[in-house]
Structures are given as structure tokens and as C-alpha cells.
ModelCIF file with pLDDT and N, C-alpha, C, O atoms, coordinates in Angstrom:
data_MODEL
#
_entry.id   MODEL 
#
_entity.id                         1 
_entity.type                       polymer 
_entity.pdbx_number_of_molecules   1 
#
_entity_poly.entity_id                      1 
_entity_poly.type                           'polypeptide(L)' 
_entity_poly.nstd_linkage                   no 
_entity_poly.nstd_monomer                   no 
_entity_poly.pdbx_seq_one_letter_code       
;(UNK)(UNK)(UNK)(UNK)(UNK)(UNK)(UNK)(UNK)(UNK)(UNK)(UNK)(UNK)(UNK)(UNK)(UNK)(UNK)
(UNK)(UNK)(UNK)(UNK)(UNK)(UNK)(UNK)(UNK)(UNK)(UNK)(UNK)(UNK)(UNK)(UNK)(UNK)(UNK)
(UNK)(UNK)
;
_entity_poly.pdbx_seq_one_letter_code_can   XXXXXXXXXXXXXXXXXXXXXXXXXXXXXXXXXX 
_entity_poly.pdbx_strand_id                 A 
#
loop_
_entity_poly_seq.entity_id 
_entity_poly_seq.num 
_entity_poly_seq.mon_id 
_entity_poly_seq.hetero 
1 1  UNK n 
1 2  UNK n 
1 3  UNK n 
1 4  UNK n 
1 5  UNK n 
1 6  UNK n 
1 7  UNK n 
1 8  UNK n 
1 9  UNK n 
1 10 UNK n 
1 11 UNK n 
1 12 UNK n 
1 13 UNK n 
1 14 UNK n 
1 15 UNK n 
1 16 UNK n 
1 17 UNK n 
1 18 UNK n 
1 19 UNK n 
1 20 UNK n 
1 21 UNK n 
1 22 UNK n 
1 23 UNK n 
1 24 UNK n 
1 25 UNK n 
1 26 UNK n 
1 27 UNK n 
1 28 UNK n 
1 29 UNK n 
1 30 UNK n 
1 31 UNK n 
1 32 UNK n 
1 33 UNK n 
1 34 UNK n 
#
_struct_asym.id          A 
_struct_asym.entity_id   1 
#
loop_
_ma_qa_metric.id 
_ma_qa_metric.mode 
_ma_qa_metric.name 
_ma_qa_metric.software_group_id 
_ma_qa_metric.type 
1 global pLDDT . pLDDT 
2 local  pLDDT . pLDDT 
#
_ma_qa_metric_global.metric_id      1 
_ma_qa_metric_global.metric_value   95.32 
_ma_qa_metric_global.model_id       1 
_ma_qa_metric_global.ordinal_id     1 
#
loop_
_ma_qa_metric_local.label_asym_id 
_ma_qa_metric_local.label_comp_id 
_ma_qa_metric_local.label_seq_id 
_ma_qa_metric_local.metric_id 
_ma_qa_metric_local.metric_value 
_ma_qa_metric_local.model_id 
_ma_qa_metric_local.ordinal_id 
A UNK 1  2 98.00 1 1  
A UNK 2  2 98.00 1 2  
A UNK 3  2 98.00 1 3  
A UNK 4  2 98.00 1 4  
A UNK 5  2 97.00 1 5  
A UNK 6  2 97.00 1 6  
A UNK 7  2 96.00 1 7  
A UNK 8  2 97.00 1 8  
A UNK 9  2 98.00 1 9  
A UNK 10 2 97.00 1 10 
A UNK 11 2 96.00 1 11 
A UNK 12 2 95.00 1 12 
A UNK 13 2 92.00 1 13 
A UNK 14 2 91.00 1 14 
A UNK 15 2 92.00 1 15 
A UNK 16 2 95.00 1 16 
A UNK 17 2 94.00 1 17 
A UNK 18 2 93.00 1 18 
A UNK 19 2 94.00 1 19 
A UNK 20 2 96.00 1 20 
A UNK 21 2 94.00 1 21 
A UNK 22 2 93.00 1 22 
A UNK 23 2 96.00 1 23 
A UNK 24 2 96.00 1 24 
A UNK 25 2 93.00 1 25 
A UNK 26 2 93.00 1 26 
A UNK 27 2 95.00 1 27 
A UNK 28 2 97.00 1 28 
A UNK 29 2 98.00 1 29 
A UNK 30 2 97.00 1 30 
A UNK 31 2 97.00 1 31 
A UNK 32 2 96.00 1 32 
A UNK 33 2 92.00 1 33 
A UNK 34 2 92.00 1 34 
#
loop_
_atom_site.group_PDB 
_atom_site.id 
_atom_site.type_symbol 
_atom_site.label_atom_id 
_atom_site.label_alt_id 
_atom_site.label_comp_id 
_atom_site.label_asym_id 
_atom_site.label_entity_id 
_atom_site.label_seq_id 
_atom_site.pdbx_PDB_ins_code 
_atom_site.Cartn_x 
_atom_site.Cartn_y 
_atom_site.Cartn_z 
_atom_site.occupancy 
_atom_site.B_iso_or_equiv 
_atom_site.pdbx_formal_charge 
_atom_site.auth_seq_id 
_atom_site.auth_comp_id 
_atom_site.auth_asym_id 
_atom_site.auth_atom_id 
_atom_site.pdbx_PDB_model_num 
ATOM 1   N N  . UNK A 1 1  ? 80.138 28.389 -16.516 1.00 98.00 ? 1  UNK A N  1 
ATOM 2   C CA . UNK A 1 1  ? 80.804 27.951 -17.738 1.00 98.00 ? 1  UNK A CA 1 
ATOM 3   C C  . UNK A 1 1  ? 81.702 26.771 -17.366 1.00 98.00 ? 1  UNK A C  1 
ATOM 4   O O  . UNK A 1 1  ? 82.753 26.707 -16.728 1.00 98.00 ? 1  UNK A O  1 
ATOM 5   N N  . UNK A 1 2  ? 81.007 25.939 -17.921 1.00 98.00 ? 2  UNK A N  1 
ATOM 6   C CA . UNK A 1 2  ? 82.376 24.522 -18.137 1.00 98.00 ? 2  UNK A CA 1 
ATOM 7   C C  . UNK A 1 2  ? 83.424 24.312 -19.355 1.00 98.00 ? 2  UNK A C  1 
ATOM 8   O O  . UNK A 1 2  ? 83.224 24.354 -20.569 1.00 98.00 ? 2  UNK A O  1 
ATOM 9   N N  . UNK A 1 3  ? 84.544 24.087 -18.660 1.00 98.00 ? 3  UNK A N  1 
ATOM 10  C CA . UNK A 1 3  ? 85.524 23.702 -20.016 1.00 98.00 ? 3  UNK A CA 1 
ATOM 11  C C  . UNK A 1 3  ? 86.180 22.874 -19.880 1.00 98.00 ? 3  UNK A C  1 
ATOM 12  O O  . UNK A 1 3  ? 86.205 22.505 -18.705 1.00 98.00 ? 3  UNK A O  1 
ATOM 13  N N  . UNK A 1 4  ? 87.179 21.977 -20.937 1.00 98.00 ? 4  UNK A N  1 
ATOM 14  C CA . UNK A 1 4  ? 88.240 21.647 -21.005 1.00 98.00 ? 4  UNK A CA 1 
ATOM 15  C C  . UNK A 1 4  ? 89.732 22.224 -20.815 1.00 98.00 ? 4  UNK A C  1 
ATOM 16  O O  . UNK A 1 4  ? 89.873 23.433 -20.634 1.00 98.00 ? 4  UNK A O  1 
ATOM 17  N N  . UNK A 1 5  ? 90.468 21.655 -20.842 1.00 97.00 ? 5  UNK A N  1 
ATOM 18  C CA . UNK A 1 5  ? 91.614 22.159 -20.332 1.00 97.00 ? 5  UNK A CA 1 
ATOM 19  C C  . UNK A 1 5  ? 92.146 23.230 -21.870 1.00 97.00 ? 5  UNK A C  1 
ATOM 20  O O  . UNK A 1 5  ? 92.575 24.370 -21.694 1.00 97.00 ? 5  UNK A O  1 
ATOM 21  N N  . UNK A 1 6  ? 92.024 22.662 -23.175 1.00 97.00 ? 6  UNK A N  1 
ATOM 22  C CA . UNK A 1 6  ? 92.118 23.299 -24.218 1.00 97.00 ? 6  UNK A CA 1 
ATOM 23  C C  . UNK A 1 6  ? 91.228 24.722 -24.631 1.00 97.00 ? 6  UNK A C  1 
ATOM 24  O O  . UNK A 1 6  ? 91.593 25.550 -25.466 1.00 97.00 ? 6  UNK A O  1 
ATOM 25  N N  . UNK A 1 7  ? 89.834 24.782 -23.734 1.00 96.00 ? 7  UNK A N  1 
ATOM 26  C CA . UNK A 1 7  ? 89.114 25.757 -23.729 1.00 96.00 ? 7  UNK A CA 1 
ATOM 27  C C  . UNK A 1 7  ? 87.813 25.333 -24.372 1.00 96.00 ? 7  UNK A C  1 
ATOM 28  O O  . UNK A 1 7  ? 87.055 26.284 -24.563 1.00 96.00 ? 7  UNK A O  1 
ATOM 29  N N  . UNK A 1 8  ? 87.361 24.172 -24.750 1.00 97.00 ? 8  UNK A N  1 
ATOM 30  C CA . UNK A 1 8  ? 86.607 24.012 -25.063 1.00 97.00 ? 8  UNK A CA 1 
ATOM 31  C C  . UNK A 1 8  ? 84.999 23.387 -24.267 1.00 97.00 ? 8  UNK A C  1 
ATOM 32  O O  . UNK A 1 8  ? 84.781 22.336 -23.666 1.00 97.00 ? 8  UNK A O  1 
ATOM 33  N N  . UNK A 1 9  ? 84.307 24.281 -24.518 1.00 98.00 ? 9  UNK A N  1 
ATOM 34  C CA . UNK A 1 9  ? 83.201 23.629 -24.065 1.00 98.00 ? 9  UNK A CA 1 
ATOM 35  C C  . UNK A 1 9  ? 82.598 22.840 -23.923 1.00 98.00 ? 9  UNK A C  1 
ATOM 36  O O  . UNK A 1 9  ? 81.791 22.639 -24.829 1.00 98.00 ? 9  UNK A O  1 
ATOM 37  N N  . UNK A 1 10 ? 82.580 21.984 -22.851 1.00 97.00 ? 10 UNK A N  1 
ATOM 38  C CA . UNK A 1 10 ? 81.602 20.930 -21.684 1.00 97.00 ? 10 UNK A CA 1 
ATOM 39  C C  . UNK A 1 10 ? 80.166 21.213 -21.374 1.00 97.00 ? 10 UNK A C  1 
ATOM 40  O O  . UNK A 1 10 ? 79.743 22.368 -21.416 1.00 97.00 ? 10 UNK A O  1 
ATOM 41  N N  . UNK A 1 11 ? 79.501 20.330 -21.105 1.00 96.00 ? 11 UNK A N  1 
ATOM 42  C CA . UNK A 1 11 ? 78.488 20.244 -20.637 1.00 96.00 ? 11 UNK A CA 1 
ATOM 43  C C  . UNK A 1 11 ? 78.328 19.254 -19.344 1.00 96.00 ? 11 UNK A C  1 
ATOM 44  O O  . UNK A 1 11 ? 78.721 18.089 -19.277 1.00 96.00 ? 11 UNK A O  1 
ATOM 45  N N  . UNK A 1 12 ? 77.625 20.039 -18.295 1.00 95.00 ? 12 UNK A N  1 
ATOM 46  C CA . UNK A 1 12 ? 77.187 19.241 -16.622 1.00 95.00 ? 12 UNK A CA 1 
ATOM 47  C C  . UNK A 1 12 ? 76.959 17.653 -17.220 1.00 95.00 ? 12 UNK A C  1 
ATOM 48  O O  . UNK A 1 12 ? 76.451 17.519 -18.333 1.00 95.00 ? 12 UNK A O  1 
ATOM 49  N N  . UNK A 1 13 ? 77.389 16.387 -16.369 1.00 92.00 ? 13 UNK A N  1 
ATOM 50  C CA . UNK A 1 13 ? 76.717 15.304 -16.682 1.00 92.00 ? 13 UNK A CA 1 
ATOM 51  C C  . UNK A 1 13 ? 75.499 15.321 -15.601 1.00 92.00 ? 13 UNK A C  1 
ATOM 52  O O  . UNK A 1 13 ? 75.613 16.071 -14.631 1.00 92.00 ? 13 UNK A O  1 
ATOM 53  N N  . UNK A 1 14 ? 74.544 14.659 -15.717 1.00 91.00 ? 14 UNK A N  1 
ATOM 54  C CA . UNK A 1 14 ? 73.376 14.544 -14.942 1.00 91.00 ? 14 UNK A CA 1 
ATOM 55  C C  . UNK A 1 14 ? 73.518 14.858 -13.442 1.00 91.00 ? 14 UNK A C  1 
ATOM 56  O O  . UNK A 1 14 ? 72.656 15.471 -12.812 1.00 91.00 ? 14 UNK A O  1 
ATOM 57  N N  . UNK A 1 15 ? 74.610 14.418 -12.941 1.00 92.00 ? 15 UNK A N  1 
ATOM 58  C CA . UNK A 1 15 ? 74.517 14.777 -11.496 1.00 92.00 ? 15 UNK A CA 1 
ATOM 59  C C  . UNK A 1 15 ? 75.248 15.953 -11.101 1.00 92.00 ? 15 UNK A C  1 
ATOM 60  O O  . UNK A 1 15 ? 75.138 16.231 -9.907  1.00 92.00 ? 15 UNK A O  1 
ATOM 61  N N  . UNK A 1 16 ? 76.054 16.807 -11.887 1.00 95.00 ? 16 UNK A N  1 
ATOM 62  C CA . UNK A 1 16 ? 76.104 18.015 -11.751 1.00 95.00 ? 16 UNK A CA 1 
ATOM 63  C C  . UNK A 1 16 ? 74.928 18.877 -11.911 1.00 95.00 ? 16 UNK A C  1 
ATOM 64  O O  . UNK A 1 16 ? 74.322 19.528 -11.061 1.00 95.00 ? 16 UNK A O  1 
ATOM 65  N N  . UNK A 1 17 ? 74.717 18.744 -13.234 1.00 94.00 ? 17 UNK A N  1 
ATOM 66  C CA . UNK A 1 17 ? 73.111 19.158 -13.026 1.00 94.00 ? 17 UNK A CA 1 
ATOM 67  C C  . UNK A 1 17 ? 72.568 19.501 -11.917 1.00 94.00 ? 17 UNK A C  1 
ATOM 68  O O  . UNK A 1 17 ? 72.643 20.631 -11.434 1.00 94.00 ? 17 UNK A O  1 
ATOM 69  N N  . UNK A 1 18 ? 72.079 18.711 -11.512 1.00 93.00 ? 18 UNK A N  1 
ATOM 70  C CA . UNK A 1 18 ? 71.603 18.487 -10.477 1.00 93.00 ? 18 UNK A CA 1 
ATOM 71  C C  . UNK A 1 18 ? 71.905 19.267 -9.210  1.00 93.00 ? 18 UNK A C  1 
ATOM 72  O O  . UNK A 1 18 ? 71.188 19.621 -8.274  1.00 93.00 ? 18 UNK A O  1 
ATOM 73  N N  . UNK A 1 19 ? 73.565 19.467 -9.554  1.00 94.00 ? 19 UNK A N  1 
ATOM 74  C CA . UNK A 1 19 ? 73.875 20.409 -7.917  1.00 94.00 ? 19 UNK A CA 1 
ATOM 75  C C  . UNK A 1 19 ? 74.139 21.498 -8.611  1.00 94.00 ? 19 UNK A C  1 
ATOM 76  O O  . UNK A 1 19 ? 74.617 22.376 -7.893  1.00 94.00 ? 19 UNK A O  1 
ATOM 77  N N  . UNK A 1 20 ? 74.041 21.743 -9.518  1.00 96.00 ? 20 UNK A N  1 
ATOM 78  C CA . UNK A 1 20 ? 74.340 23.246 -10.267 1.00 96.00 ? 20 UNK A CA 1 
ATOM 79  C C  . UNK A 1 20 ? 72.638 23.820 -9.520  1.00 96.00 ? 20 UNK A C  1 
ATOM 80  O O  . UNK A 1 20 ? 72.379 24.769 -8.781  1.00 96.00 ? 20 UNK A O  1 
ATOM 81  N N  . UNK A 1 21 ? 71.692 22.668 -10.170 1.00 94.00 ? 21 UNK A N  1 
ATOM 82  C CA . UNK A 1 21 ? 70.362 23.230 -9.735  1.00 94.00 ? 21 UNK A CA 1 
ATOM 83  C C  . UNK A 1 21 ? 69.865 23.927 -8.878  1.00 94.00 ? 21 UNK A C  1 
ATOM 84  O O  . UNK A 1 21 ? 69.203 24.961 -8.972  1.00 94.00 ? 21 UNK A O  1 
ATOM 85  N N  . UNK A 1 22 ? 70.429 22.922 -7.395  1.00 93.00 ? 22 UNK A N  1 
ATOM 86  C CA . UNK A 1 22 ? 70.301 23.410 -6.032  1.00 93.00 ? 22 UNK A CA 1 
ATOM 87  C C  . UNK A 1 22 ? 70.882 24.468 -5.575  1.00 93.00 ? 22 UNK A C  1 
ATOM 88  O O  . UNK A 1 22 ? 70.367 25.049 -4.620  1.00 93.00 ? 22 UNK A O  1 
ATOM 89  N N  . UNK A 1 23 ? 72.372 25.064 -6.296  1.00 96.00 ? 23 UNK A N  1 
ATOM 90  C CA . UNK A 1 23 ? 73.033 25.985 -6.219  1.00 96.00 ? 23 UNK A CA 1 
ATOM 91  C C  . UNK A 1 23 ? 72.837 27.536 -6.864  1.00 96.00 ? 23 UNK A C  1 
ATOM 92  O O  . UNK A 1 23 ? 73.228 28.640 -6.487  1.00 96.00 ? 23 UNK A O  1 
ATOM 93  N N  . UNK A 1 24 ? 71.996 27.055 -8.083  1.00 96.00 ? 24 UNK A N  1 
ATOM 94  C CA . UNK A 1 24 ? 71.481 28.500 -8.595  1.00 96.00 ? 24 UNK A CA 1 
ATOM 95  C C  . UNK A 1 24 ? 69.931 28.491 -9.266  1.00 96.00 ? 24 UNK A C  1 
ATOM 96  O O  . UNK A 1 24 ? 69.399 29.424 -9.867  1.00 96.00 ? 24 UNK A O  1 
ATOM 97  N N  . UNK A 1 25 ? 69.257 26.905 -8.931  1.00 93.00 ? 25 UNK A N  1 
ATOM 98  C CA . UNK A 1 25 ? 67.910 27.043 -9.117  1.00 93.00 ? 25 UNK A CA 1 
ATOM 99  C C  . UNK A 1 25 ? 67.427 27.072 -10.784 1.00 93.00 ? 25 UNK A C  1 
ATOM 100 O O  . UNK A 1 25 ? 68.403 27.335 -11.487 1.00 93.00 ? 25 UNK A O  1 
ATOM 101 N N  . UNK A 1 26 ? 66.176 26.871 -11.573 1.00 93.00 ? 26 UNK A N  1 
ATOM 102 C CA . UNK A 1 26 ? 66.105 26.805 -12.956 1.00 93.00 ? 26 UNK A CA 1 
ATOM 103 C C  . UNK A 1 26 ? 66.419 27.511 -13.528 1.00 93.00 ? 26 UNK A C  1 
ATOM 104 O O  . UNK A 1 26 ? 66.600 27.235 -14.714 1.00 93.00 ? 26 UNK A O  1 
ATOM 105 N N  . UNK A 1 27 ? 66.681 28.867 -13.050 1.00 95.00 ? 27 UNK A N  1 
ATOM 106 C CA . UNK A 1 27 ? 66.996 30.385 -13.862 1.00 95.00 ? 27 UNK A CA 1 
ATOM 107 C C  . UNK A 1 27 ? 68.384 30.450 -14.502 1.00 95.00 ? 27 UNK A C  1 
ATOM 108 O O  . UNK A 1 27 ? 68.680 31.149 -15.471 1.00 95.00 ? 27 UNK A O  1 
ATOM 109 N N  . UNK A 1 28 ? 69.358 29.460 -13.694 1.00 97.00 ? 28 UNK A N  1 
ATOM 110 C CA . UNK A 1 28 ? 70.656 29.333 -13.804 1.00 97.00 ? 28 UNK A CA 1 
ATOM 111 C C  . UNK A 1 28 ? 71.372 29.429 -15.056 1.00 97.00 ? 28 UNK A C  1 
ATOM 112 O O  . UNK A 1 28 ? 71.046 28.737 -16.021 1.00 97.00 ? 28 UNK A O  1 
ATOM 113 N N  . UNK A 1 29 ? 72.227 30.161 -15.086 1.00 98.00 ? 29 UNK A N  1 
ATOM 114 C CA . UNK A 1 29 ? 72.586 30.640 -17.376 1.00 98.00 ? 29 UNK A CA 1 
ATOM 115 C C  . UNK A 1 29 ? 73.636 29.570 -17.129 1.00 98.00 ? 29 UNK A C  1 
ATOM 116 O O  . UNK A 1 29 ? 74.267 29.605 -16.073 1.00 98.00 ? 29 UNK A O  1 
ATOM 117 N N  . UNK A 1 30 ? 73.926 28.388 -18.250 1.00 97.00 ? 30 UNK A N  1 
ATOM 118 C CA . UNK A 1 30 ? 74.621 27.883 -18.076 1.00 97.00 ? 30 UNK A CA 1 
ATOM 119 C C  . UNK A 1 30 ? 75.461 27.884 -20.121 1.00 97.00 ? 30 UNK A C  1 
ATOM 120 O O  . UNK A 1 30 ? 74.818 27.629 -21.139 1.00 97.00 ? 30 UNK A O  1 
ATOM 121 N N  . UNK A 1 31 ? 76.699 28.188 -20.061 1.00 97.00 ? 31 UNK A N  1 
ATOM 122 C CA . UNK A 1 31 ? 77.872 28.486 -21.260 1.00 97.00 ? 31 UNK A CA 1 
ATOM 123 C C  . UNK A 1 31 ? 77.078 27.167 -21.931 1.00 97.00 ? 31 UNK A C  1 
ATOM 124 O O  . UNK A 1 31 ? 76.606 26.220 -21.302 1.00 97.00 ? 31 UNK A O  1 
ATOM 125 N N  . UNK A 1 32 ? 77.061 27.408 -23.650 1.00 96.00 ? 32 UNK A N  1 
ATOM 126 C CA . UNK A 1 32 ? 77.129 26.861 -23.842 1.00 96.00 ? 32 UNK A CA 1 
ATOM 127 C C  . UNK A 1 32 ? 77.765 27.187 -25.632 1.00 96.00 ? 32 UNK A C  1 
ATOM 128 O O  . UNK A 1 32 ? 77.526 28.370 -25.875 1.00 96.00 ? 32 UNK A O  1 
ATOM 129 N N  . UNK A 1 33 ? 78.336 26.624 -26.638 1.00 92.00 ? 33 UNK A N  1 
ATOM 130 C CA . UNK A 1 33 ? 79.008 26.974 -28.059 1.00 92.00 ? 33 UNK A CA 1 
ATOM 131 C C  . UNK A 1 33 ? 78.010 27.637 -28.991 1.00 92.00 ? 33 UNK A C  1 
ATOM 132 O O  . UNK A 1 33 ? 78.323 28.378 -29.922 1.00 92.00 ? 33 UNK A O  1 
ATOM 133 N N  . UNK A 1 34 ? 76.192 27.132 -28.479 1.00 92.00 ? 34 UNK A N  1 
ATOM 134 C CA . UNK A 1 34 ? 75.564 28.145 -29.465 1.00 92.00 ? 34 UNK A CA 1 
ATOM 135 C C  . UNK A 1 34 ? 75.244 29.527 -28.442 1.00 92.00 ? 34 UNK A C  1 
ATOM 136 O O  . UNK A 1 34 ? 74.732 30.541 -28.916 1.00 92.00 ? 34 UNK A O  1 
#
């Protein structure tokens, strides 16, 4: 789960992505508002 400091939900920019990937692979649940 990514956030802001207010609590609101973020999304990875491309190169997080990316190491989120390597770190937990396509299966990876990633937070999102829906």
C-alpha cells in the first residue's frame, strides 16, 4: 500500500513498479481506492 502523508492513495511510478516486481513478482496485491 502506497500513500500520502494525508492518507491518501498513490500509485508506483514506472520504476517502482518495476522493483515492487522483482520484490514480490506478478502475483503482487498492490492498494488501490477501488
Amino acid at each position: 500500500c502506497v500513500v500520502a502523508g494525508n492518507g491518501e492513495v498513490l500509485m508506483p511510478c514506472g520504476r517502482c513498479r518495476q522493483l515492487l516486481f522483482e520484490a514480490g513478482g506478478p502475483t503482487l496485491m498492490l492498494y488501490t481506492d477501488e
